[in-house]
N, C-alpha and C. Protein backbone atom coordinates (compact mmCIF):
# COMPACT_ATOMS: atom_id res chain seq x y z
N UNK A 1 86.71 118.07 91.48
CA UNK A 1 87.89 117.65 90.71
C UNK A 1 87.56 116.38 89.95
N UNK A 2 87.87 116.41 88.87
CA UNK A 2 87.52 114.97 87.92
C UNK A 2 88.74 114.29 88.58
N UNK A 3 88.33 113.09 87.79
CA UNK A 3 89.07 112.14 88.20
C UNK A 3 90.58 112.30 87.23
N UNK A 4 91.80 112.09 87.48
CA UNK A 4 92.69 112.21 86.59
C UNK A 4 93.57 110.55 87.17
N UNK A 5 93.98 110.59 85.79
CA UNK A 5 94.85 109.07 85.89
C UNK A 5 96.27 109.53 85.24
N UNK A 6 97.10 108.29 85.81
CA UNK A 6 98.61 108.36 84.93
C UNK A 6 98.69 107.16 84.49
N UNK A 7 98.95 106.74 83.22
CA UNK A 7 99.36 105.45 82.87
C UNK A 7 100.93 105.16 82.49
N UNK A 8 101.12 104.04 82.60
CA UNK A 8 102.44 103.58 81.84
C UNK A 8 102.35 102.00 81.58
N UNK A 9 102.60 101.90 80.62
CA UNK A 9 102.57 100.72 79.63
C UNK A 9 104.24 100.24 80.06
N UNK A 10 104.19 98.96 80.46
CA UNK A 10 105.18 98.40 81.22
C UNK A 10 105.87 96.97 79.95
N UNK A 11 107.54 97.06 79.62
CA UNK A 11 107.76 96.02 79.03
C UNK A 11 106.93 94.80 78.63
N UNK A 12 106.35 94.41 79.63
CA UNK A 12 106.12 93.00 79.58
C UNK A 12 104.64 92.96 78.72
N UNK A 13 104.31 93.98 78.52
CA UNK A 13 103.43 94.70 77.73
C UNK A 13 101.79 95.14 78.47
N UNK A 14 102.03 95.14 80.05
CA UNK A 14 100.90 95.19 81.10
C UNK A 14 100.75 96.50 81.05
N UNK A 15 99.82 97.09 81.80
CA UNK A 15 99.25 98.33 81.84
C UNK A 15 99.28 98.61 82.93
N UNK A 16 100.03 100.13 83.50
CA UNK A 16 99.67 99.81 85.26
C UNK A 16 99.29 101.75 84.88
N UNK A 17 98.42 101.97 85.65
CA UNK A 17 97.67 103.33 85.91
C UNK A 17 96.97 103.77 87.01
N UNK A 18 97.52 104.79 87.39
CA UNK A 18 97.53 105.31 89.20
C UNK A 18 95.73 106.32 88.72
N UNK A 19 94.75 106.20 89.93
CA UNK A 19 93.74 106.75 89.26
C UNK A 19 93.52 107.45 90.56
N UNK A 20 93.65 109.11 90.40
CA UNK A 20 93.25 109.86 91.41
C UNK A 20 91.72 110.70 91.46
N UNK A 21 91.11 111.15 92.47
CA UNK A 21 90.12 111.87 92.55
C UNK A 21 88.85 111.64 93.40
N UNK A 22 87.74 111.84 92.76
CA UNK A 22 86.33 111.41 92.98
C UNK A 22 85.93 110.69 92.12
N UNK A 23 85.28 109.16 91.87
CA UNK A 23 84.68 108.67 90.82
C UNK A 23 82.78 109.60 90.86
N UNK A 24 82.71 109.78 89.95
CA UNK A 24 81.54 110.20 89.62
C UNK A 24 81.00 109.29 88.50
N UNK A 25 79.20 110.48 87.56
CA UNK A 25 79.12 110.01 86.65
C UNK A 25 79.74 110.45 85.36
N UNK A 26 80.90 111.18 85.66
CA UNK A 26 81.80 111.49 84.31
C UNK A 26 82.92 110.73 84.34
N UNK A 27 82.96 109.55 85.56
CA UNK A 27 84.19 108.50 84.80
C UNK A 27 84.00 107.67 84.03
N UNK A 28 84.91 107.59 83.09
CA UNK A 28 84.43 106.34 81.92
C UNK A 28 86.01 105.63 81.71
N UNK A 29 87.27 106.12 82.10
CA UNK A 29 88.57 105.17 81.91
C UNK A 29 88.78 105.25 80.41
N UNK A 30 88.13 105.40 79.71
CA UNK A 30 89.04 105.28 78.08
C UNK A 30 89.82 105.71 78.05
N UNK A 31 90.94 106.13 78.84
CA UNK A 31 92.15 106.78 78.49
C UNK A 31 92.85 105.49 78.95
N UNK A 32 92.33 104.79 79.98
CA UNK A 32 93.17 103.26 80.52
C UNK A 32 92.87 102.60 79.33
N UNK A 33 91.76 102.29 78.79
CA UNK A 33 90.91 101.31 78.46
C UNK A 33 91.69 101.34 76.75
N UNK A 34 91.78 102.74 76.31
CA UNK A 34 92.81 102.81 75.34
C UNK A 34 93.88 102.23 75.72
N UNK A 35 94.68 102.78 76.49
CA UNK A 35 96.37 102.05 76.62
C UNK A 35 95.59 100.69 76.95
N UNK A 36 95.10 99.91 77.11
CA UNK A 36 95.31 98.82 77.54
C UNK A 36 94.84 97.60 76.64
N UNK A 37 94.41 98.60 75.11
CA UNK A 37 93.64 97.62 74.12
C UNK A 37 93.92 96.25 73.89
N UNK A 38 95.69 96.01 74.07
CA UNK A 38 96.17 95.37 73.73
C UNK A 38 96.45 94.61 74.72
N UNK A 39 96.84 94.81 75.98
CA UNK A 39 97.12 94.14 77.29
C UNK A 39 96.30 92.74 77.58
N UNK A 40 97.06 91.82 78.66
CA UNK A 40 96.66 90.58 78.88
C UNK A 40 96.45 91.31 80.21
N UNK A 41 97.23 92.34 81.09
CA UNK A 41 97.13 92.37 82.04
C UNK A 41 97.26 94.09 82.47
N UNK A 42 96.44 94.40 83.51
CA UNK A 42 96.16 95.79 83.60
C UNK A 42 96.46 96.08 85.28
N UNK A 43 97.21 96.91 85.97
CA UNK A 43 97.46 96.68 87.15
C UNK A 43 97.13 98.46 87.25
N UNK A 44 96.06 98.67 88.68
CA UNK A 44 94.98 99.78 89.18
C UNK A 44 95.93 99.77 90.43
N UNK A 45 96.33 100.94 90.97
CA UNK A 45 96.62 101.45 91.73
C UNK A 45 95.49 102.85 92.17
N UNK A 46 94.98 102.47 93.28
CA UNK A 46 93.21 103.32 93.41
C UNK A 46 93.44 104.09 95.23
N UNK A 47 94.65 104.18 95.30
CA UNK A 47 94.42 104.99 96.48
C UNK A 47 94.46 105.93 96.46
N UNK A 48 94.08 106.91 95.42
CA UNK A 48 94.36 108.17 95.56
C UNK A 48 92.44 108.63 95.11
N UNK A 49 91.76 107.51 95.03
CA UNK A 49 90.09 107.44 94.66
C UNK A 49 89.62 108.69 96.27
N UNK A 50 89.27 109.25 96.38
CA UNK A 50 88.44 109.94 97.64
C UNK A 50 87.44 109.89 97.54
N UNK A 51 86.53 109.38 96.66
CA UNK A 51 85.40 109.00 97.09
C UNK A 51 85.09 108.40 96.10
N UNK A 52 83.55 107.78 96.05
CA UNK A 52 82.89 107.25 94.63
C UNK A 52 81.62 107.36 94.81
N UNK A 53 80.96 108.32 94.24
CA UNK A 53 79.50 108.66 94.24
C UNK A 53 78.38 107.35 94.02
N UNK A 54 77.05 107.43 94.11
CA UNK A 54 76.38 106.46 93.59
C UNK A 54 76.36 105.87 91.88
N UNK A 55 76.43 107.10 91.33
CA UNK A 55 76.26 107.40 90.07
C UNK A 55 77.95 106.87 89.86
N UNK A 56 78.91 107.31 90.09
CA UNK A 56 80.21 106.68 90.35
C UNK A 56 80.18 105.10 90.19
N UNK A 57 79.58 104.75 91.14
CA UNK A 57 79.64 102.88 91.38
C UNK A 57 79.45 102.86 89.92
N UNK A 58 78.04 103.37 89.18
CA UNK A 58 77.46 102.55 88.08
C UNK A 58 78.31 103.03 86.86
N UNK A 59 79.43 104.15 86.63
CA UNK A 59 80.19 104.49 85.96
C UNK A 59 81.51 103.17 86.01
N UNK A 60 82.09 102.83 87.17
CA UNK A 60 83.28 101.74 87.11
C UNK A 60 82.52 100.73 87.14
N UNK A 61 81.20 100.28 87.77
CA UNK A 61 80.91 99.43 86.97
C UNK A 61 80.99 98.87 85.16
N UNK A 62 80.61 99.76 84.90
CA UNK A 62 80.23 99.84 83.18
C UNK A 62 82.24 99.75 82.86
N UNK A 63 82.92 100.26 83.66
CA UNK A 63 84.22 100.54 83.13
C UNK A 63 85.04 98.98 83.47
N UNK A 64 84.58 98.70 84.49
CA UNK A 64 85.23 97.37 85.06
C UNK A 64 84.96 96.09 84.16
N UNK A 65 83.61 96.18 83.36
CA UNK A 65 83.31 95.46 82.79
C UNK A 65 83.59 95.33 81.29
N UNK A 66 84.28 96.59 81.00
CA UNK A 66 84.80 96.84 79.96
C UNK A 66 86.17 96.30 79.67
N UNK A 67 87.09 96.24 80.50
CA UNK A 67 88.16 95.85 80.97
C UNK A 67 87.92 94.13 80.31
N UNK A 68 87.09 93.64 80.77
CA UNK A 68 86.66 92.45 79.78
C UNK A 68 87.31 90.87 80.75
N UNK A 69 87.62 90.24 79.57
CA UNK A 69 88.94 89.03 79.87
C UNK A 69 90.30 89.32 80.52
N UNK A 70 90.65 90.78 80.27
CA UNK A 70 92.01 91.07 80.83
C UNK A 70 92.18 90.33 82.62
N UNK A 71 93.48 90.45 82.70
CA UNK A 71 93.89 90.11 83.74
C UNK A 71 94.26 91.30 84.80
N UNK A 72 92.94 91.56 85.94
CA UNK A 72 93.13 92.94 86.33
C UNK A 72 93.47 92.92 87.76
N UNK A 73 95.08 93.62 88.01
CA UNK A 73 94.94 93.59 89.98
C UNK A 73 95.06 95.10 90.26
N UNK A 74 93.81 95.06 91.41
CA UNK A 74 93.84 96.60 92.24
C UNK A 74 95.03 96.26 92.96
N UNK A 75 95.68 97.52 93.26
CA UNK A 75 96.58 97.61 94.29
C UNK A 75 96.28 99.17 95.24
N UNK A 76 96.53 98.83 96.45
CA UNK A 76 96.34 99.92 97.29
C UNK A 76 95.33 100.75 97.29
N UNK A 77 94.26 100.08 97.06
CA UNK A 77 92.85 101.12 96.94
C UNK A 77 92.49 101.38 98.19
N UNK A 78 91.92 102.51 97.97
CA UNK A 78 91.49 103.47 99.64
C UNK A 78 90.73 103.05 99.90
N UNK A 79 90.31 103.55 101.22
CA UNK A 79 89.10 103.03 102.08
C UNK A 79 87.82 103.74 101.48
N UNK A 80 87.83 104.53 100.52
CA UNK A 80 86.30 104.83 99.95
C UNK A 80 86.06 103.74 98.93
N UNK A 81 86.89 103.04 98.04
CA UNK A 81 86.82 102.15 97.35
C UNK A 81 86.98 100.33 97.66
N UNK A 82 87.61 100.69 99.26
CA UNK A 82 87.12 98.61 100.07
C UNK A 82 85.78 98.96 100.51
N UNK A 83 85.52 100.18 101.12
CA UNK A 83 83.85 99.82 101.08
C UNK A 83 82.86 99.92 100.04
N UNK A 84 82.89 100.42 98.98
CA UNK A 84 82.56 99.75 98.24
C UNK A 84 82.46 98.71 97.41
N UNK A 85 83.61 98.25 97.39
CA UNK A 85 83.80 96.90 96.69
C UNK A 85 83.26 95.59 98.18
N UNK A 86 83.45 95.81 99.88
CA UNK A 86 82.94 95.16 100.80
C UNK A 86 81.41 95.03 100.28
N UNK A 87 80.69 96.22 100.08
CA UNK A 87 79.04 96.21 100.16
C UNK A 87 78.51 95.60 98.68
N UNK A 88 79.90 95.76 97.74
CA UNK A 88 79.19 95.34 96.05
C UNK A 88 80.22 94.42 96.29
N UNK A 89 80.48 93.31 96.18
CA UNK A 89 81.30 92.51 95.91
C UNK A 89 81.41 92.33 93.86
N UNK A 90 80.06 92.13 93.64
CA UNK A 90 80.38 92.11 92.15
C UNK A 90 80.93 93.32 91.35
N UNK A 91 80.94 94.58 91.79
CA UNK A 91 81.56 95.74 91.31
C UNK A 91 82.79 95.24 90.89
N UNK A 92 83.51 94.42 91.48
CA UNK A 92 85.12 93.99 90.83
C UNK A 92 84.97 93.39 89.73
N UNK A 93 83.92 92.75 89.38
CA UNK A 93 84.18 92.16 88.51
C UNK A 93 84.92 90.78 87.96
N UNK A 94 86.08 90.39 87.27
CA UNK A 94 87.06 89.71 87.76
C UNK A 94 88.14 90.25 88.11
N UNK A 95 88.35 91.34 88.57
CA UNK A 95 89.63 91.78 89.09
C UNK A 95 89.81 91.35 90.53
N UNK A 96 91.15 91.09 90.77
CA UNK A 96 91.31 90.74 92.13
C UNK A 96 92.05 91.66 92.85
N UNK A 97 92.04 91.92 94.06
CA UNK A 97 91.84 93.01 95.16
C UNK A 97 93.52 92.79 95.65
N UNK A 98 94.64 93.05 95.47
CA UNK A 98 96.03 92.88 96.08
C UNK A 98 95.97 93.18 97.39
N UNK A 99 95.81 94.70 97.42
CA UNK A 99 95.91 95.56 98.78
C UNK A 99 95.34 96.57 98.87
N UNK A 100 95.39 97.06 100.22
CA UNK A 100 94.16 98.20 100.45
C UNK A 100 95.19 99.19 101.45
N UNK A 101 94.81 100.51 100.89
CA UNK A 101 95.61 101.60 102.11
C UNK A 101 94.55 101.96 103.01
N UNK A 102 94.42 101.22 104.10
CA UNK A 102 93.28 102.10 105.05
C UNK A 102 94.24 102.11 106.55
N UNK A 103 93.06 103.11 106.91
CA UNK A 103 93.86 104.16 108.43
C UNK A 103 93.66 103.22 109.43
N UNK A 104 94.66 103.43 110.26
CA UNK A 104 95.25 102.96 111.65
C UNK A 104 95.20 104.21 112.45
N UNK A 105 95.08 103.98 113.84
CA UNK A 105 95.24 104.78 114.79
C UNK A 105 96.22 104.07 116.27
N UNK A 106 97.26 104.90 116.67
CA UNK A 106 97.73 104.51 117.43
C UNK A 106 97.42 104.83 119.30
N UNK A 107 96.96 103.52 119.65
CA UNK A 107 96.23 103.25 121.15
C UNK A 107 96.88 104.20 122.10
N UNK A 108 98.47 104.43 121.82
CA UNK A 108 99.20 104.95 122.95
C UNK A 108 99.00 106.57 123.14
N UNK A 109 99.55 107.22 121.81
CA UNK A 109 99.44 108.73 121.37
C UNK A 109 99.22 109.03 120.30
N UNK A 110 97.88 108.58 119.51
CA UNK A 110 96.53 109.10 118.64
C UNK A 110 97.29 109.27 117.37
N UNK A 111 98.45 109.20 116.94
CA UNK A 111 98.67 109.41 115.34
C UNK A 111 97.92 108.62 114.61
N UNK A 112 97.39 109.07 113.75
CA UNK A 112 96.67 108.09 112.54
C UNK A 112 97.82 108.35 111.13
N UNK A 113 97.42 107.38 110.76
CA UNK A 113 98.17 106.42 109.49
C UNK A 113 97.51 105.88 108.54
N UNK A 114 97.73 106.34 107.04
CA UNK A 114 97.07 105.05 106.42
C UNK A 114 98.45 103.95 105.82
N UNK A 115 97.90 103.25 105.72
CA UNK A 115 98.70 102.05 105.68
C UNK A 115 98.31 101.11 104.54
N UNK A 116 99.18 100.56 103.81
CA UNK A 116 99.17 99.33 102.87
C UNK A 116 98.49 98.16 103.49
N UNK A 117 97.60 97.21 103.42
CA UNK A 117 97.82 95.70 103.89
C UNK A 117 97.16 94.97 103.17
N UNK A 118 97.43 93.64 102.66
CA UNK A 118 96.68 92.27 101.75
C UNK A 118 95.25 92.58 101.71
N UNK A 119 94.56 92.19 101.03
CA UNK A 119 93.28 92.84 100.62
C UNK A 119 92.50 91.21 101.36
N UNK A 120 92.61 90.67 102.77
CA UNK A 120 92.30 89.83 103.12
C UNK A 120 91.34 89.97 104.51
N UNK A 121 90.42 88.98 105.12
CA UNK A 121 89.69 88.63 106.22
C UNK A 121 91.09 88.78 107.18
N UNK A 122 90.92 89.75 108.55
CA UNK A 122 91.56 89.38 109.11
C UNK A 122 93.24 90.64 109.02
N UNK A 123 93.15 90.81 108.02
CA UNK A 123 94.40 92.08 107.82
C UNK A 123 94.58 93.10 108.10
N UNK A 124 93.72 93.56 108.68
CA UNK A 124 93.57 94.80 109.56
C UNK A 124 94.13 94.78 111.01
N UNK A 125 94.37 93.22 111.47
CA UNK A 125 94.81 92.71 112.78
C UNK A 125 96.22 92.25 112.24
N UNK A 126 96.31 91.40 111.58
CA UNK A 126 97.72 90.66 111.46
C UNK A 126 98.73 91.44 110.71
N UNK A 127 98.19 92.65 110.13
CA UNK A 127 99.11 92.99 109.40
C UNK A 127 99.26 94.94 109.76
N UNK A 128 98.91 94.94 110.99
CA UNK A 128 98.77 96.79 111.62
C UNK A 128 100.23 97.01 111.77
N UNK A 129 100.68 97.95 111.00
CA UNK A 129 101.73 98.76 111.67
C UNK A 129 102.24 99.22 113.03
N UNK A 130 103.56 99.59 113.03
CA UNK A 130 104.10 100.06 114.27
C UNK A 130 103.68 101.51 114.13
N UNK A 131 103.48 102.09 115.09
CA UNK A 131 103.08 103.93 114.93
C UNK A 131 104.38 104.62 114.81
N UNK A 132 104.61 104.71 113.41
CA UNK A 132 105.72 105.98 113.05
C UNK A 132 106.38 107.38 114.49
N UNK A 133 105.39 107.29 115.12
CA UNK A 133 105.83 108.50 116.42
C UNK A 133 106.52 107.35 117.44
N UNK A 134 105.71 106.56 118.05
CA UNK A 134 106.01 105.95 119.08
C UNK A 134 106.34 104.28 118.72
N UNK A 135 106.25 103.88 118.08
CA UNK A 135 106.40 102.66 118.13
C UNK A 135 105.49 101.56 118.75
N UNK A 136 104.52 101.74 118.86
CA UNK A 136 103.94 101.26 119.83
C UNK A 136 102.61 100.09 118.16
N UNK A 137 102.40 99.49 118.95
CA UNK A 137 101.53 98.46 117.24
C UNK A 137 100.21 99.40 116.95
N UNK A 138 99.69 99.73 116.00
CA UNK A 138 98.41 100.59 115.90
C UNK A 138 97.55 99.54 115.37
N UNK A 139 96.53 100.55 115.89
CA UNK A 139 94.99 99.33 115.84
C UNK A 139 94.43 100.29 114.44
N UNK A 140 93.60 98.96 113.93
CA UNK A 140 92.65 99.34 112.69
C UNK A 140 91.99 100.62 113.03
N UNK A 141 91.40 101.67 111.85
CA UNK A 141 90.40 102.94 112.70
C UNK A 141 89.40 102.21 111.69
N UNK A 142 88.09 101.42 112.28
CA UNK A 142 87.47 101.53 111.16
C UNK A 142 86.79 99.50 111.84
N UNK A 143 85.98 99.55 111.15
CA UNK A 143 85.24 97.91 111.38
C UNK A 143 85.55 97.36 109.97
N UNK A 144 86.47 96.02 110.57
CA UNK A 144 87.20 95.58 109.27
C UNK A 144 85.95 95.03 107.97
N UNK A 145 85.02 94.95 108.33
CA UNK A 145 83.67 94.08 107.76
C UNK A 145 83.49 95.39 106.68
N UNK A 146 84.01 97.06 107.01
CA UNK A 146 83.48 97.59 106.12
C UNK A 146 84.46 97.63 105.04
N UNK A 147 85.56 97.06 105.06
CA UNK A 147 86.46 97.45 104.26
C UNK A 147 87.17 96.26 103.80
N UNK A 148 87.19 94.85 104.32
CA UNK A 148 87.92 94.00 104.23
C UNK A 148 87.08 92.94 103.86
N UNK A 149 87.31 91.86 102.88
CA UNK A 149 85.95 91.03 102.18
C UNK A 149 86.01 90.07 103.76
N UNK A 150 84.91 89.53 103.82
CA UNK A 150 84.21 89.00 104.96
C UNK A 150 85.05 87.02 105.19
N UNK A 151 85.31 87.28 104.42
CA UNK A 151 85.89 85.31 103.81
C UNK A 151 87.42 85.23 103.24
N UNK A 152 87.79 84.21 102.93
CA UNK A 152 88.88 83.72 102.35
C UNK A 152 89.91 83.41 103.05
């Protein structure tokens, strides 16, 4: 499945575009990169990314960097895209990281969850959900080092 995006060009004249799929080497974003010619500010919503190939990285690379001076925030990017951005830190570029949807599992009776939380050291603990079945607090599924930047 290619990658498919939705954009909408927001009053204030920002760009916000939901980007679903696999990144491969046939992503290139000019369909963002168009709507956003004009933008100061471009807002990525990336949880719907399922994976990102090697050839992928070096495609949003080239795309991230295209993006330029704009003012760019990920929001809710999946756990195929915090570990990559954990292992490349420069892949962002200057965009800054809002939040990340990665999975929880609950200690008591095993529901897993993915979940919203701050794109921060440490947020995988302070910020775990209650388990939708039981209530009970769910633990991170996953070693926060692969998904969560190491500092800040």
């Amino acid at each position: 499945m290619a990658v498919k995006s939705e954009i909408q060009k927001q009053a204030d004249g920002s760009v916000h575009a939901s980007v679903v799929g696999k990144i491969d080497e046939h992503f290139d974003g000019k369909d963002i990169l168009a709507a956003a010619t004009d933008a100061k500010t471009v807002v990525l919503r990336l949880d719907g990314v399922r994976s990102i190939s090697s050839l992928g990285v070096r495609a949003l690379e080239g795309f991230m960097r295209e993006l330029g001076a704009k003012q760019v925030f990920l929001d809710d990017i999946s756990a195929a895209m915090a570990n990559q951005f954990s292992m490349i830190p420069n892949l962002l570029a200057n965009a800054q990281v809002r939040s990340a949807k990665l999975p929880f599992v609950c200690p008591s009776c095993g529901t897993e969850h993915l979940h919203s939380i701050p794109y921060h050291n440490g947020a995988g603990t302070t910020h775990a959900p209650e388990c939708p079945s039981c209530k009970t607090k769910m633990e991170f599924d996953g070693f926060s080092e692969e998904y969560l930047p190491h500092k800040k």
